[in-house]
C-alpha atoms as a PDB file:
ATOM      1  CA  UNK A   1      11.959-181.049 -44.956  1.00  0.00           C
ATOM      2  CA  UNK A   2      15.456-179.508 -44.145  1.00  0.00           C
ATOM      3  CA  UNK A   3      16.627-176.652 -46.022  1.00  0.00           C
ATOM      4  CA  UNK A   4      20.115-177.748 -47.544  1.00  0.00           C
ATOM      5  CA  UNK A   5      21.942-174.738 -46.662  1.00  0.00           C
ATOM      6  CA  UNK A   6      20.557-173.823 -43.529  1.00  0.00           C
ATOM      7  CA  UNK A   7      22.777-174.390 -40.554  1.00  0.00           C
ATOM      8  CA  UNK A   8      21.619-173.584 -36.717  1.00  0.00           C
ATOM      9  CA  UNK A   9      24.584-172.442 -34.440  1.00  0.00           C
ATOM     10  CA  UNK A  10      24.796-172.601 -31.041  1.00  0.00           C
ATOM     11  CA  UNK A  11      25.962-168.792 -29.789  1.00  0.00           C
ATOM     12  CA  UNK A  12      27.921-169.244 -26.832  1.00  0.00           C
ATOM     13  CA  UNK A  13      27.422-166.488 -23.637  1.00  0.00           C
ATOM     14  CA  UNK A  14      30.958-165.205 -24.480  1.00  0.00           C
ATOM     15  CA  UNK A  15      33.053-163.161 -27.156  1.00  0.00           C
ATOM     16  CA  UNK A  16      34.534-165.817 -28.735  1.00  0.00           C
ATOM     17  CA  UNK A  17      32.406-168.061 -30.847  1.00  0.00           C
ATOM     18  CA  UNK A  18      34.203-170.762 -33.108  1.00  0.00           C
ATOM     19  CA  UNK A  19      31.061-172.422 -34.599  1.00  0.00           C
ATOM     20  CA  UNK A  20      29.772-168.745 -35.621  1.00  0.00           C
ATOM     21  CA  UNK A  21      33.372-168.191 -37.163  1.00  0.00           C
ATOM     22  CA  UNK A  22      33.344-171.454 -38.962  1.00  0.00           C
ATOM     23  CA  UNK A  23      29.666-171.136 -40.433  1.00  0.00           C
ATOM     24  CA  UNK A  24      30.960-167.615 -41.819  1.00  0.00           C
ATOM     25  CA  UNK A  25      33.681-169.219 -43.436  1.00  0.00           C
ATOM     26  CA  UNK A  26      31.247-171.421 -45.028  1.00  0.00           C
ATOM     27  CA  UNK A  27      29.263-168.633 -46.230  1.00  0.00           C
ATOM     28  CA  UNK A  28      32.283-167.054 -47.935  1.00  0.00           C
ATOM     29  CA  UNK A  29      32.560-169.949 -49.444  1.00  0.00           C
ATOM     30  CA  UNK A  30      28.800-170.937 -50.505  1.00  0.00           C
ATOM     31  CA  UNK A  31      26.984-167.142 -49.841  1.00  0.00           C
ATOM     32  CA  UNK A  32      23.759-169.186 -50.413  1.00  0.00           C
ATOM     33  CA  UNK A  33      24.068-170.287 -47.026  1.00  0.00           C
ATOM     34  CA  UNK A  34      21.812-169.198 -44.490  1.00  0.00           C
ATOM     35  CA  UNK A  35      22.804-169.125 -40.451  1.00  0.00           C
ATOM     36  CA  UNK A  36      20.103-169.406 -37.545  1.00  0.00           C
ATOM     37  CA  UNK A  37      22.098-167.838 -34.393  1.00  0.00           C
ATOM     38  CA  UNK A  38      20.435-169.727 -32.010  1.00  0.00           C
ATOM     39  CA  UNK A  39      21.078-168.437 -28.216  1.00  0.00           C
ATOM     40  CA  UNK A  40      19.411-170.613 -25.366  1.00  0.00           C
ATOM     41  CA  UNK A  41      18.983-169.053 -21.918  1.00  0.00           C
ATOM     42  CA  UNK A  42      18.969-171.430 -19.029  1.00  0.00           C
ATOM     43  CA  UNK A  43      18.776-168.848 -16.530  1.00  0.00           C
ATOM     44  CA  UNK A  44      15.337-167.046 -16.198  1.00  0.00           C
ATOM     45  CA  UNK A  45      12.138-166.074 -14.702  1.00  0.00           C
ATOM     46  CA  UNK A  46       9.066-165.672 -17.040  1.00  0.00           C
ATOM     47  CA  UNK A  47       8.619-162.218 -16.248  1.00  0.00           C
ATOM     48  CA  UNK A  48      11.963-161.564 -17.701  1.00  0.00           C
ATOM     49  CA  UNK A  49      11.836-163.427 -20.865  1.00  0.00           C
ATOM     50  CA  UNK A  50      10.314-160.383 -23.143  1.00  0.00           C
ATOM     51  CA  UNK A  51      13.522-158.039 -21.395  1.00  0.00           C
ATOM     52  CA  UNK A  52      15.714-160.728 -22.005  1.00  0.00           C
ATOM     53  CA  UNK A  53      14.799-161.025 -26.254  1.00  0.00           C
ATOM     54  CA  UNK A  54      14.904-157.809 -26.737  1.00  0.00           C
ATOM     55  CA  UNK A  55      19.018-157.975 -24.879  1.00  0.00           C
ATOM     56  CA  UNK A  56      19.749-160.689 -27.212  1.00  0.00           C
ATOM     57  CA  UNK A  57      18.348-159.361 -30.414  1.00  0.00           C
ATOM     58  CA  UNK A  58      20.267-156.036 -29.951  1.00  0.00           C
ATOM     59  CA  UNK A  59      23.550-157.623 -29.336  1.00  0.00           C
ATOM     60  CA  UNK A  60      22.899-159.892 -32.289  1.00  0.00           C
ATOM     61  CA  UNK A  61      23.151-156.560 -34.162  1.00  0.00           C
ATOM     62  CA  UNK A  62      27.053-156.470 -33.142  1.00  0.00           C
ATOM     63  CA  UNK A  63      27.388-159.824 -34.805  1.00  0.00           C
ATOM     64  CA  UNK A  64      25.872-158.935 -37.664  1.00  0.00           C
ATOM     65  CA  UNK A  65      28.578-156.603 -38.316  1.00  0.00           C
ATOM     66  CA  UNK A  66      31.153-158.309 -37.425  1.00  0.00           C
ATOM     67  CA  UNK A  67      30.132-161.167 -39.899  1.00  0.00           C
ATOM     68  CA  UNK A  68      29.385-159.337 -42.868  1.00  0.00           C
ATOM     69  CA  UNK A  69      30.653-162.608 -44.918  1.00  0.00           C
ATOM     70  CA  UNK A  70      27.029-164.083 -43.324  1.00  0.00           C
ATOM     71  CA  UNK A  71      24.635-162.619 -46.141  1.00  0.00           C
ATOM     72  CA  UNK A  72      21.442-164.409 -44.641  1.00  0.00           C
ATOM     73  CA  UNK A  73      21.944-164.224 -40.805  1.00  0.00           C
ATOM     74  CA  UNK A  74      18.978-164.585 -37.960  1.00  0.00           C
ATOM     75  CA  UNK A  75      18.911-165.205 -34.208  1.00  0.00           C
ATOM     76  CA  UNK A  76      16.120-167.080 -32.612  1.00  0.00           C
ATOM     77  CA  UNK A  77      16.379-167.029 -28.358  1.00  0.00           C
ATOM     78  CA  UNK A  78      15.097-170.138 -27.053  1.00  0.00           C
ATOM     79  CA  UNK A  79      14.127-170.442 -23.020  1.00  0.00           C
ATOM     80  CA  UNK A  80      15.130-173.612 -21.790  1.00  0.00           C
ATOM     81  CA  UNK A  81      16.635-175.223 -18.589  1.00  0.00           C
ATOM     82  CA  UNK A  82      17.864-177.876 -20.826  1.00  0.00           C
ATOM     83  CA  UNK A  83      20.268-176.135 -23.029  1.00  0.00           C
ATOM     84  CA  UNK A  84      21.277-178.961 -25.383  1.00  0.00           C
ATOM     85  CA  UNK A  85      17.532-180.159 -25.513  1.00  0.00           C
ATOM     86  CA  UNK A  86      16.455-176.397 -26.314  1.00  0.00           C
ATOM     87  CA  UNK A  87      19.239-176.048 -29.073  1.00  0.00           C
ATOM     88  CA  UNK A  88      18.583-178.989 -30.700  1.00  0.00           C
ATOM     89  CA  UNK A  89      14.437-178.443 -30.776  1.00  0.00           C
ATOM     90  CA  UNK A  90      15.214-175.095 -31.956  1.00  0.00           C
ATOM     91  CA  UNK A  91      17.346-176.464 -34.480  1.00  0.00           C
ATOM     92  CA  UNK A  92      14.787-178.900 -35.998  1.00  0.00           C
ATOM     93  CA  UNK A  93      12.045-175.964 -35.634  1.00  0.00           C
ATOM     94  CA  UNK A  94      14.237-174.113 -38.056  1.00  0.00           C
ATOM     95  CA  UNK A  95      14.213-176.621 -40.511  1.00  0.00           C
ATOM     96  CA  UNK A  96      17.879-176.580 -40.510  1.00  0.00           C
ATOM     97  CA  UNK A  97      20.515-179.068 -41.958  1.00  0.00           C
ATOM     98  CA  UNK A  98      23.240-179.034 -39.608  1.00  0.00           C
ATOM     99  CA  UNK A  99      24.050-177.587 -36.389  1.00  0.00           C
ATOM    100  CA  UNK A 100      27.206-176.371 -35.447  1.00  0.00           C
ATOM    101  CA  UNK A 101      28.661-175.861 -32.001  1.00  0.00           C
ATOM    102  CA  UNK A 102      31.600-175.109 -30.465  1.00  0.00           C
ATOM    103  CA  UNK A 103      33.277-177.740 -28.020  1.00  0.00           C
ATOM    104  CA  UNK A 104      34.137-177.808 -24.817  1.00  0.00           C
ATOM    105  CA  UNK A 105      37.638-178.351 -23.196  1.00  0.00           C
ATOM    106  CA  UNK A 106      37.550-181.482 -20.869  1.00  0.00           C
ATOM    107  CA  UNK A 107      39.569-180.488 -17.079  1.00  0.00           C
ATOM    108  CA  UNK A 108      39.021-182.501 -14.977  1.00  0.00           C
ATOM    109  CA  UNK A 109      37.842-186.372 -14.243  1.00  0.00           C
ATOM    110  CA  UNK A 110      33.903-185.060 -13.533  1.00  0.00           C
ATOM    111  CA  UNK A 111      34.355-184.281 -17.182  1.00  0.00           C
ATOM    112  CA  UNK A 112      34.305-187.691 -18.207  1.00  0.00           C
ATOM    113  CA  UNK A 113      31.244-188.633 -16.260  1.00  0.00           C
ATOM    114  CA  UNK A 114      28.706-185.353 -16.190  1.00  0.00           C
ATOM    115  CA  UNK A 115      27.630-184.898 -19.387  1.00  0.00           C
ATOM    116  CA  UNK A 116      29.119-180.760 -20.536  1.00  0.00           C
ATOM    117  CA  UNK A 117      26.514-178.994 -23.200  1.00  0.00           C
ATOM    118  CA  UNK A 118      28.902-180.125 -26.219  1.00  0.00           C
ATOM    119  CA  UNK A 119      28.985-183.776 -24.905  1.00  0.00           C
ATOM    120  CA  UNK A 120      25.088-184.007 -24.447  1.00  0.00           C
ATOM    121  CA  UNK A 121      24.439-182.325 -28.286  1.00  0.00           C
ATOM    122  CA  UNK A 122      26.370-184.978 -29.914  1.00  0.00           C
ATOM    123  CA  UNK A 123      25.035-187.556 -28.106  1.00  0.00           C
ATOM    124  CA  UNK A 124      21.477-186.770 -28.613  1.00  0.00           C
ATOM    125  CA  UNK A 125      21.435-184.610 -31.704  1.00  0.00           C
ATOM    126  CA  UNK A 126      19.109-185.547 -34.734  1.00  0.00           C
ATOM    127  CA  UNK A 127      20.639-183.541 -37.493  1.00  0.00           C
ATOM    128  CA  UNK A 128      23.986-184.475 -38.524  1.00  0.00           C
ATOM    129  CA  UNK A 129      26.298-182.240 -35.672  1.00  0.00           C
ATOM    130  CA  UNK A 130      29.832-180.321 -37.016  1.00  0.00           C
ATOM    131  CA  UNK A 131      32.130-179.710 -33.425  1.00  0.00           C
ATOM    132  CA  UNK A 132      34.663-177.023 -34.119  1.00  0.00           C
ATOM    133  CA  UNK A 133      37.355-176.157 -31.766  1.00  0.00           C
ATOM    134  CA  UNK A 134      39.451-173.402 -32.594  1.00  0.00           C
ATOM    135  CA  UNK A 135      37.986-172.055 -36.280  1.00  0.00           C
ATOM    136  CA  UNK A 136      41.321-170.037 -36.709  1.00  0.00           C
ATOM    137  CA  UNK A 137      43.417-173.416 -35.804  1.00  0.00           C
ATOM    138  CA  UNK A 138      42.680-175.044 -39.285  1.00  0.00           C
ATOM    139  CA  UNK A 139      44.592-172.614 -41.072  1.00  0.00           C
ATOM    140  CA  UNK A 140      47.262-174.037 -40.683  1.00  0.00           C
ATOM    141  CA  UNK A 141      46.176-177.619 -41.331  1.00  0.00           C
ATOM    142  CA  UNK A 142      45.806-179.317 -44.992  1.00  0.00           C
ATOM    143  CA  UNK A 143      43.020-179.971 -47.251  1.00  0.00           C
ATOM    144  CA  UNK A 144      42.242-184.307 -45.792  1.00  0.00           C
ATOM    145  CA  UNK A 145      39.569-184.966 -44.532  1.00  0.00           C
ATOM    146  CA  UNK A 146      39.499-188.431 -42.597  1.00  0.00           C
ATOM    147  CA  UNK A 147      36.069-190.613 -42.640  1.00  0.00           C
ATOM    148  CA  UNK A 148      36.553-192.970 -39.518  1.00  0.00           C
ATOM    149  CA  UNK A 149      34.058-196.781 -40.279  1.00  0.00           C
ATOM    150  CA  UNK A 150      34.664-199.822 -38.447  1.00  0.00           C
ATOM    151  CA  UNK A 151      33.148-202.334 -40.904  1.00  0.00           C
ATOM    152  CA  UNK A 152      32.926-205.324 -39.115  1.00  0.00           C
ATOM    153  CA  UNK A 153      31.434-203.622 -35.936  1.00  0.00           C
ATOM    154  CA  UNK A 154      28.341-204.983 -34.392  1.00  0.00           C
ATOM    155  CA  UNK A 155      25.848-201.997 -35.297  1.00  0.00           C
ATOM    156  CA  UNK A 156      27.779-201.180 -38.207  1.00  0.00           C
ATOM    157  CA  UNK A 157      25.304-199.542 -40.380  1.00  0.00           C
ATOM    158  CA  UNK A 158      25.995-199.574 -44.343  1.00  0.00           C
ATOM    159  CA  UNK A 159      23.793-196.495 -45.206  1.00  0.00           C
ATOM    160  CA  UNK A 160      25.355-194.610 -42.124  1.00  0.00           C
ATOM    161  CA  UNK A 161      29.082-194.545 -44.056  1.00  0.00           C
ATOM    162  CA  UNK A 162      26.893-193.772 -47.506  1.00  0.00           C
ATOM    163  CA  UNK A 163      25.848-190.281 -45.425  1.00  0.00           C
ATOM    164  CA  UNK A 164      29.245-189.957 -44.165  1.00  0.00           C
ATOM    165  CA  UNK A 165      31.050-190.410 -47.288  1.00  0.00           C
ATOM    166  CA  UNK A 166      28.817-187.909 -49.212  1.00  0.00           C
ATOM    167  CA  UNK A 167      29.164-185.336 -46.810  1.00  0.00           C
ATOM    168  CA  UNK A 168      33.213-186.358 -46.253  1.00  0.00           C
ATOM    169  CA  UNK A 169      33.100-186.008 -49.838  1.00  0.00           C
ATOM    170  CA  UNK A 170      31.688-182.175 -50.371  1.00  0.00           C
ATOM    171  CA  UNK A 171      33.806-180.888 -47.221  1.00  0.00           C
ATOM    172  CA  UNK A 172      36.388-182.234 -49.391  1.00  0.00           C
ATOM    173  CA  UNK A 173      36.211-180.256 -52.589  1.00  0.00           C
ATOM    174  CA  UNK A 174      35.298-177.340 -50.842  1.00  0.00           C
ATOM    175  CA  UNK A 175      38.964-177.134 -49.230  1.00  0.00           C
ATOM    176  CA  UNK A 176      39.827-178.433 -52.681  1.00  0.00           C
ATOM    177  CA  UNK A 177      41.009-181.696 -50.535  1.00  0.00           C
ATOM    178  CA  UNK A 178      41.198-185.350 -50.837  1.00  0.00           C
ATOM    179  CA  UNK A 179      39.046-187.537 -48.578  1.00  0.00           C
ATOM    180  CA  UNK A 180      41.262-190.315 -46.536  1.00  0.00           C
ATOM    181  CA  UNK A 181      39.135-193.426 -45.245  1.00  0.00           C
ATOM    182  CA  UNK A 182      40.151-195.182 -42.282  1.00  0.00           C
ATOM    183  CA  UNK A 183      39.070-198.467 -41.698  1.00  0.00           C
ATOM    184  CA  UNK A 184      39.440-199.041 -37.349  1.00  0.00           C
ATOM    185  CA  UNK A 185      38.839-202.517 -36.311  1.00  0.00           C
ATOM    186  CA  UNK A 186      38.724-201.686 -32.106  1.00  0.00           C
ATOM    187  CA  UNK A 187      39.409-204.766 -29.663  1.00  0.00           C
ATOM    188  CA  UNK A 188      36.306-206.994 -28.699  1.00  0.00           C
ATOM    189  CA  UNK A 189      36.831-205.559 -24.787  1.00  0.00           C
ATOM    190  CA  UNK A 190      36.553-201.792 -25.468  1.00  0.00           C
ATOM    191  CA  UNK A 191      38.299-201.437 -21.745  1.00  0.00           C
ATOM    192  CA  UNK A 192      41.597-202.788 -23.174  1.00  0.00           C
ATOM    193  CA  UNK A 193      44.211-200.282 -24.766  1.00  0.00           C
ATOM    194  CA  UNK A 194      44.912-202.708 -26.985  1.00  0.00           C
ATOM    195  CA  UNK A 195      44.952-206.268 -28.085  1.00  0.00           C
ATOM    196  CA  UNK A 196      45.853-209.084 -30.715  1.00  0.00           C
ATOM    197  CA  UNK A 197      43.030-209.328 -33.276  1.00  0.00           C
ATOM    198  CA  UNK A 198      44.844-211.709 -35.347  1.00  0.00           C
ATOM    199  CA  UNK A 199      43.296-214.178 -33.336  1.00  0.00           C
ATOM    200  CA  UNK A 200      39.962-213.081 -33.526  1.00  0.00           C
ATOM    201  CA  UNK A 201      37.875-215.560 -35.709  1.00  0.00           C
ATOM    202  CA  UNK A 202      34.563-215.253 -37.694  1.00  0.00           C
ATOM    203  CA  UNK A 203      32.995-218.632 -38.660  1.00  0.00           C
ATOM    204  CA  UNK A 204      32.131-218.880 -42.069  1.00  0.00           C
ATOM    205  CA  UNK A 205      30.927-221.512 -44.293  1.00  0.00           C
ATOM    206  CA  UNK A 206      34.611-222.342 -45.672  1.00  0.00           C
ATOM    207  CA  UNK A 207      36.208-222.612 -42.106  1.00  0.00           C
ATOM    208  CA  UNK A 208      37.210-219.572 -39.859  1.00  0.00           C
ATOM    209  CA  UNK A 209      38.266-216.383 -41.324  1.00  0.00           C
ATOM    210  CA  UNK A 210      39.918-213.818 -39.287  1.00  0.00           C
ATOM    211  CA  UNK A 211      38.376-210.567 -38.322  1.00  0.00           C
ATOM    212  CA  UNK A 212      41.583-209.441 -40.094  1.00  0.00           C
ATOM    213  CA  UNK A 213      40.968-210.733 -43.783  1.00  0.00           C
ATOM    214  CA  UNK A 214      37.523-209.746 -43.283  1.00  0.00           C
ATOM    215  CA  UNK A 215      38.322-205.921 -42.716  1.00  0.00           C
ATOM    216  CA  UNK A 216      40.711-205.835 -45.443  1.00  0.00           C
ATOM    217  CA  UNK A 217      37.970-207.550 -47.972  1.00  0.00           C
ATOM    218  CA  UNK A 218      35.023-205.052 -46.617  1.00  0.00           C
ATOM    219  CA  UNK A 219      37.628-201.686 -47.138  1.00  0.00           C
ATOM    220  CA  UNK A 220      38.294-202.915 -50.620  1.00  0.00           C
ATOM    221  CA  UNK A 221      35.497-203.443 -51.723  1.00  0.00           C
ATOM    222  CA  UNK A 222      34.101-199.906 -50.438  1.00  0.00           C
ATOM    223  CA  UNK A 223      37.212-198.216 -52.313  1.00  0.00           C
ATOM    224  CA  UNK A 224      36.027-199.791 -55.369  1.00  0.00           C
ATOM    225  CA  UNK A 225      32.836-198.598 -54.928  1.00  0.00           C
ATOM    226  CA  UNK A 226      33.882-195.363 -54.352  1.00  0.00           C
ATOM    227  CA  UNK A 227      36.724-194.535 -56.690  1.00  0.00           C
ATOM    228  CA  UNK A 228      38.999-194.085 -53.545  1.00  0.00           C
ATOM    229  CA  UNK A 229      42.794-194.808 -54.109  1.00  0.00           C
ATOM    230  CA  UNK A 230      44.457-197.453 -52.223  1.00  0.00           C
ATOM    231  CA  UNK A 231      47.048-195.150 -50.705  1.00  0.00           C
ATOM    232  CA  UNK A 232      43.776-192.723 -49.016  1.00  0.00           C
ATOM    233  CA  UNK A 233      42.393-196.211 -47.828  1.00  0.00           C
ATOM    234  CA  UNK A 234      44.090-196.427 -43.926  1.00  0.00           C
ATOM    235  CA  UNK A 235      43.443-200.242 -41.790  1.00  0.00           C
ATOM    236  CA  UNK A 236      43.889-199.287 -38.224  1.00  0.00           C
ATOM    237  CA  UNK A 237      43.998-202.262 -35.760  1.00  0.00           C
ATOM    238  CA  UNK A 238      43.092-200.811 -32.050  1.00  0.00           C
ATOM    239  CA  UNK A 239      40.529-198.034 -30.383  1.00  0.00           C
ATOM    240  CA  UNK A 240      38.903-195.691 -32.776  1.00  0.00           C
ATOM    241  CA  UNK A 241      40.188-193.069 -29.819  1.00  0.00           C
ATOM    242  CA  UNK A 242      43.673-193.786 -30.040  1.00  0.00           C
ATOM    243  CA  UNK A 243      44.186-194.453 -34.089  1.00  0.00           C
ATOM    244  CA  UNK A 244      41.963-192.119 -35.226  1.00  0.00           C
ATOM    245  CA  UNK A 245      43.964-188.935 -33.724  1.00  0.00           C
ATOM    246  CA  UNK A 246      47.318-190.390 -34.648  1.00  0.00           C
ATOM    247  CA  UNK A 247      46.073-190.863 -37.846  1.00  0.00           C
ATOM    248  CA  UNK A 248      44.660-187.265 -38.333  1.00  0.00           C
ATOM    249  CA  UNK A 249      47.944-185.874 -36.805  1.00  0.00           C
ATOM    250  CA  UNK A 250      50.259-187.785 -39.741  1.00  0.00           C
ATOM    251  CA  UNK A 251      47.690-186.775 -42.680  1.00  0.00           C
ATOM    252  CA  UNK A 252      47.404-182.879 -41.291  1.00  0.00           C
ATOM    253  CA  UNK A 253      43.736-183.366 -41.248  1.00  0.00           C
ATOM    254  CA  UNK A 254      41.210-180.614 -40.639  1.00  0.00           C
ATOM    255  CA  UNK A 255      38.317-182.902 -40.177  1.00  0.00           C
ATOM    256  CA  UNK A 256      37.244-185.968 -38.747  1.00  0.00           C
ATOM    257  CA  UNK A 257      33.698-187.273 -39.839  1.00  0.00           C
ATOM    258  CA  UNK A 258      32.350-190.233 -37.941  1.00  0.00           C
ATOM    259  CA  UNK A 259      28.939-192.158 -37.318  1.00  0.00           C
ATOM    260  CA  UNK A 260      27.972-192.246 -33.529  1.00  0.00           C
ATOM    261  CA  UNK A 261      26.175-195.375 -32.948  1.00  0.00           C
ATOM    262  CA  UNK A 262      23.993-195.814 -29.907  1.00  0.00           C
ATOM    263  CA  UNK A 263      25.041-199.408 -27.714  1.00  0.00           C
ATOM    264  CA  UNK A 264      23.342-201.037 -25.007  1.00  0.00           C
ATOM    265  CA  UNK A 265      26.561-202.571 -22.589  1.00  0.00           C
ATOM    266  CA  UNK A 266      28.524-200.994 -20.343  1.00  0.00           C
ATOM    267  CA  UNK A 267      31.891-200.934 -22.636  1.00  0.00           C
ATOM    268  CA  UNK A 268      29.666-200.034 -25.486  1.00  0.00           C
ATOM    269  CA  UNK A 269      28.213-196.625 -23.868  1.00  0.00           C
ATOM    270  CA  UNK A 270      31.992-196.130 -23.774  1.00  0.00           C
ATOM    271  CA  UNK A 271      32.304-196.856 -27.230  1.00  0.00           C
ATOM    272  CA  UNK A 272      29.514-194.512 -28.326  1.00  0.00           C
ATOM    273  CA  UNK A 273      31.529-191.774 -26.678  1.00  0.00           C
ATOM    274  CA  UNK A 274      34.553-192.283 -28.752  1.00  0.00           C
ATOM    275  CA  UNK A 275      33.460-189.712 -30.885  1.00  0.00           C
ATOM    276  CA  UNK A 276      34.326-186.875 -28.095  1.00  0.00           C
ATOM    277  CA  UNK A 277      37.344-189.160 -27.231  1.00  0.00           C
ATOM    278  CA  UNK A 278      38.538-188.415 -30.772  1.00  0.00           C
ATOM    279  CA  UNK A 279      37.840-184.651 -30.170  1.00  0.00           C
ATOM    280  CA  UNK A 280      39.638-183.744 -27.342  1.00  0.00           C
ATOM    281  CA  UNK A 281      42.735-185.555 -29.434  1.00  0.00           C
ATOM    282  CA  UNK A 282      42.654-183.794 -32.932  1.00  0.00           C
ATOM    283  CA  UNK A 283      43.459-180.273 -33.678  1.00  0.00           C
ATOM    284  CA  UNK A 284      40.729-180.013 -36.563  1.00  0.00           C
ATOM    285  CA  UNK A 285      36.972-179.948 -36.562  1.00  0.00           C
ATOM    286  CA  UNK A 286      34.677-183.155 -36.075  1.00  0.00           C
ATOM    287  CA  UNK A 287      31.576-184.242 -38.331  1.00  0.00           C
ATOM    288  CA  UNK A 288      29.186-186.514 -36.705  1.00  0.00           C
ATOM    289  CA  UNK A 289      26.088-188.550 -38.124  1.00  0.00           C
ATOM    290  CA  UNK A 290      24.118-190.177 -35.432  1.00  0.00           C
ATOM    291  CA  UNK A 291      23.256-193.502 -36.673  1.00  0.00           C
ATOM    292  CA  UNK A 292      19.379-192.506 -35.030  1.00  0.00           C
ATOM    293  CA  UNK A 293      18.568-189.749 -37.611  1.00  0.00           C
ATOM    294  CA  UNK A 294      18.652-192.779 -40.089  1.00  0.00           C
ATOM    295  CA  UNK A 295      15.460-194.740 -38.653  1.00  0.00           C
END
């Protein structure tokens, strides 16, 4: 069983580490919170492995220092040519509740199709996965936090926004913020940019009912359930990719948190990315609950 305030984070081979930073604003926050460091090497030969802990674990000292706020801090080096496979093993060794890593700036096309470390960890994580960007960029955001559902989605999964909510919910009073829901209703061809979903029809047994009516009836009856105000309750026609990110940029919002849900077409695998879409667009952090870790 997880430990509820233990959080692995991915050290990255440089000076500047934005998960670390974020986790130790966490722990100023909550000092009950305990950090695993974990740092995977990729590049090795066994006979170097003993050499290469005892590297790590001194340099870990430097951090140490550097993030006092961190009162229970620990590194654990991990050998593996898999990096995102040996972070999130480590992470599950560790007993840990969430991972945290820092993302990855997208340059080029071969971006979009080879997998970076970031890209592979959210895709294939099994502990619910916080993305941060720039930790010192949220200061000057506000206190929303955004919780992205598509309700009438195909693989929609009812417990999955339960999850999200909750945790939505506690990243919410601890920035003393108010959590936004936004209800995103993407076109039935994912490759489109757009398209009119007025027409799109649901057979029922008194008639047709449009996907529309359906979206709005599914979103209200969630606010009820959840005490949420109708003005924090946002319907978004269009891709989760484009709405979410214009949504976030109008509310100020320093977090996104979505479910990632695993599809089996072409447009889908696509769709199952939208989660890093929605990343390289916002200027907060992004919370992700893979729909898996729920089986």
């Amino acid at each position: 069983m997880s430990a509820p305030n233990k959080f692995a984070v991915l050290l990255k081979p440089s000076d500047v580490q934005p998960a670390l930073d974020r986790a130790a604003q966490y722990a100023r926050m909550v000092p009950e919170i305990e950090v695993v460091a974990i740092r995977v090497i990729n590049d090795f030969k066994d006979s170097e492995k003993e050499q290469i802990t005892l590297r790590e674990t001194s340099a870990f000292e430097q951090l140490k220092r550097k993030y006092s706020s961190i009162q229970n801090f620990t590194i654990k080096v991990v050998f593996s040519k898999d990096v995102a496979k040996g972070f999130i093993d480590a992470a599950q060794e560790e007993n840990c509740a969430l991972e945290v890593i820092s993302a990855n700036k997208r340059h080029t096309l071969r971006d979009m199709f080879v997998s970076s470390i970031d890209s592979s960890i959210m895709r294939k994580s099994r502990l619910p996965l916080l993305v941060v960007k720039q930790a010192t960029q949220t200061a000057t955001l506000g206190q929303n936090v955004i919780l992205a559902i598509d309700f009438t989605e195909v693989a929609h999964i009812a417990k999955l926004d339960e999850v999200l909510y909750k945790a939505a919910s506690k990243f919410a009073n601890a920035f003393d913020g108010v959590v936004h829901v936004a209800n995103c209703i993407t076109p039935e061809n994912s490759g489109l940019m757009g398209g009119n979903l007025e027409q799109s029809k649901i057979l029922s047994s008194v008639g047709a009912v449009s996907l529309d009516k359906i979206q709005h009836q599914l979103a209200e009856e969630f606010a009820k359930k959840h005490n949420i105000k109708k003005e924090n309750m946002h319907l978004l026609n269009g891709r989760m990719d484009e709405e979410i990110p214009r949504l976030s940029e109008i509310l100020n919002a320093r977090m996104v948190c979505m479910g990632a849900t695993p599809r089996s077409t072409f447009f889908g695998s696509l769709n199952s990315s939208a989660s890093e879409l929605v990343l390289e667009q916002i200027k907060g952090d992004i919370f992700i609950v893979n729909a898996d870790t729920l089986k």
